[in-house]
Protein backbone atom coordinates (compact mmCIF):
# COMPACT_ATOMS: atom_id res chain seq x y z
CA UNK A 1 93.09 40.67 115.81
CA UNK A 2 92.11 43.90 117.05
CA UNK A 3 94.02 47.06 117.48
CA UNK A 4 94.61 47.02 121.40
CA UNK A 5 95.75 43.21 121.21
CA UNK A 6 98.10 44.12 118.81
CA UNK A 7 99.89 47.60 120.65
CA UNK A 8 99.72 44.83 123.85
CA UNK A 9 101.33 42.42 122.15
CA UNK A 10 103.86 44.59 120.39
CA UNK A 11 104.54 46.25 124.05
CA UNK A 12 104.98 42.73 125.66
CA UNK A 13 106.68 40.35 123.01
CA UNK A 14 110.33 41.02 123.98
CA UNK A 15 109.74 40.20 127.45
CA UNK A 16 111.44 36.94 128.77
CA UNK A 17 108.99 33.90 129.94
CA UNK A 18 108.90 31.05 131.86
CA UNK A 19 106.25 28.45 131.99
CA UNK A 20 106.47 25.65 134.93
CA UNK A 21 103.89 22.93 134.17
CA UNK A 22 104.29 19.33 135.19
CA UNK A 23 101.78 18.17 132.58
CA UNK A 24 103.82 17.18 129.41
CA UNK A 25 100.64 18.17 126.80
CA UNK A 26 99.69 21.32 128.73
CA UNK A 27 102.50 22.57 129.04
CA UNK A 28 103.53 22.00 125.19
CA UNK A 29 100.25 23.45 124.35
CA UNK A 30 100.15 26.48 126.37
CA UNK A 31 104.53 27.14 125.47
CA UNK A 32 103.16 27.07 121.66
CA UNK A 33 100.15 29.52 122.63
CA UNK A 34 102.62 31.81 124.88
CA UNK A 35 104.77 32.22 121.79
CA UNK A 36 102.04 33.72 119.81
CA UNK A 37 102.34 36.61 122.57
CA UNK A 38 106.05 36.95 123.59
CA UNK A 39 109.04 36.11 121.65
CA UNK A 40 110.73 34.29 124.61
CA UNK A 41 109.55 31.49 125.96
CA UNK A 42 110.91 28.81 127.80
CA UNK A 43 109.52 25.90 130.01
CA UNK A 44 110.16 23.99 132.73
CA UNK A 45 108.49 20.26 134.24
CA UNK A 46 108.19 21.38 138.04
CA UNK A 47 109.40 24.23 140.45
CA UNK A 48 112.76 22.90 140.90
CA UNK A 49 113.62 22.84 137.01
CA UNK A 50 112.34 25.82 137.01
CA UNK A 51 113.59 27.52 139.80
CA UNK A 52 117.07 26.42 138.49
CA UNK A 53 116.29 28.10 134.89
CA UNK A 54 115.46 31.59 136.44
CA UNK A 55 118.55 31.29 138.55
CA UNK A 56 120.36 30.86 134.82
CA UNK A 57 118.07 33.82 132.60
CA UNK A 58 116.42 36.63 134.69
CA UNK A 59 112.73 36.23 133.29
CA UNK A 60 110.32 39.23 133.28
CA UNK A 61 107.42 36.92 133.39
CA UNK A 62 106.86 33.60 135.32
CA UNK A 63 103.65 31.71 134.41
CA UNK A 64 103.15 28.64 136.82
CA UNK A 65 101.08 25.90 137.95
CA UNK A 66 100.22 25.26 141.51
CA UNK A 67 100.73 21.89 142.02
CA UNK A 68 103.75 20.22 141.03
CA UNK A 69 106.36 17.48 142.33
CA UNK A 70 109.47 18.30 143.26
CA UNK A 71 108.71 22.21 144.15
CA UNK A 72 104.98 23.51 144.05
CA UNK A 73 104.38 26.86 142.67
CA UNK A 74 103.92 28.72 145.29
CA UNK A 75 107.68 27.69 146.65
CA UNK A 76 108.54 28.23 143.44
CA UNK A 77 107.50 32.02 143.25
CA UNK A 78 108.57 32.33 147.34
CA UNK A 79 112.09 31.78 145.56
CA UNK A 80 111.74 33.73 142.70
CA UNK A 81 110.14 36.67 144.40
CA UNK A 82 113.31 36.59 146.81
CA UNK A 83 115.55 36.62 143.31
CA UNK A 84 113.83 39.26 141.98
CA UNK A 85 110.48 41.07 143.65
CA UNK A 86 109.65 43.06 140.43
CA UNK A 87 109.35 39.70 138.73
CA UNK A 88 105.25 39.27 137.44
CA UNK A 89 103.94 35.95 138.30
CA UNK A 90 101.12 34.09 136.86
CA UNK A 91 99.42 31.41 138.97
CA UNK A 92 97.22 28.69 136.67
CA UNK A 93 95.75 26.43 138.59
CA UNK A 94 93.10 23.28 137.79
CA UNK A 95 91.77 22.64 141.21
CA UNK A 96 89.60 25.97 143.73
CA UNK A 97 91.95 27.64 145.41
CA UNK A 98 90.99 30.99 147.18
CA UNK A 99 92.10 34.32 145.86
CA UNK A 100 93.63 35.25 149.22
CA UNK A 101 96.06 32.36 148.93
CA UNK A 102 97.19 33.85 145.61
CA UNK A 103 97.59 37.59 146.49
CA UNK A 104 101.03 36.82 148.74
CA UNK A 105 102.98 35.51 145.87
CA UNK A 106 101.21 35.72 142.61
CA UNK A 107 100.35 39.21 140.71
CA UNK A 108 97.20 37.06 138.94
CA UNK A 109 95.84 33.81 138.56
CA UNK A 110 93.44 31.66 136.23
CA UNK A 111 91.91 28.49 136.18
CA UNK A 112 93.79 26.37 133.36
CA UNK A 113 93.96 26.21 130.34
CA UNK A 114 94.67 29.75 129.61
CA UNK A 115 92.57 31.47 127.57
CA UNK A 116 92.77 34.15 124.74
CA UNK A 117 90.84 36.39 127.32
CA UNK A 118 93.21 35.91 130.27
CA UNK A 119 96.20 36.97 128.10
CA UNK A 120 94.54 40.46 127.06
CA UNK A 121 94.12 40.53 130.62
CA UNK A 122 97.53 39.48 131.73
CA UNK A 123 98.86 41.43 128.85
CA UNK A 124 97.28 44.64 130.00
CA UNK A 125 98.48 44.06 133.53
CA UNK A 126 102.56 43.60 132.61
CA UNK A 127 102.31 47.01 130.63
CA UNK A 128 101.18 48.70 133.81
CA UNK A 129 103.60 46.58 135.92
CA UNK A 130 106.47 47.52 133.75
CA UNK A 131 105.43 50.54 132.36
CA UNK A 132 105.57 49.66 128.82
């Protein structure tokens, strides 16, 4: 691992996460990749679950997917964003979706599964945010 990775991750890793992901695999995959960047991670199986989990522990950091039963993620940030508008939200998505139907509620998106690139990239982008 190289030097920057490593400042980014020591900057970011006491942050507080939330993954929503309706797909039981992906979303056990990607929490287990997460925690190799941030101490805290939780996860949640659609927008309402987690929704009700940022309502219970103010997360820094919300990474979501797009579409999901119960509460999509784009209601899901709409909420969240109303919670807490400093909040940095990660859209992954699997299907095209057009980058100005991310910029209203999302500070980033990426086509799933994340990637090692995307979280140097997502990394570098919280430090601004919060000024780490």
């Amino acid at each position: 691992m190289n030097k920057e990775v490593q400042l980014l991750k020591d900057k970011v890793k006491n942050l507080r996460i939330l993954y929503a992901e309706d797909e039981n695999e992906l979303r056990e995959g990607t929490e287990l990749f997460l925690n190799k960047f941030f101490n805290f991670v939780e996860s949640a199986s659609d927008g309402e679950e987690g929704l009700k989990k940022f309502n219970q522990n103010n997360y820094n950091v919300i990474f979501t997917d797009i579409m999901m039963p119960n509460m999509d993620g784009k209601e899901l940030l709409k909420n969240i964003k109303e919670i807490n508008p400093n909040t940095f939200a990660v859209t992954l998505t699997a299907s095209d979706v057009q980058e100005s139907d991310m910029t209203d509620f999302s500070d980033l998106y990426f086509r799933k599964p994340i990637s090692y690139e995307n979280m140097i990239v997502i990394m570098r982008e919280i430090v601004k945010k919060f000024d780490l």
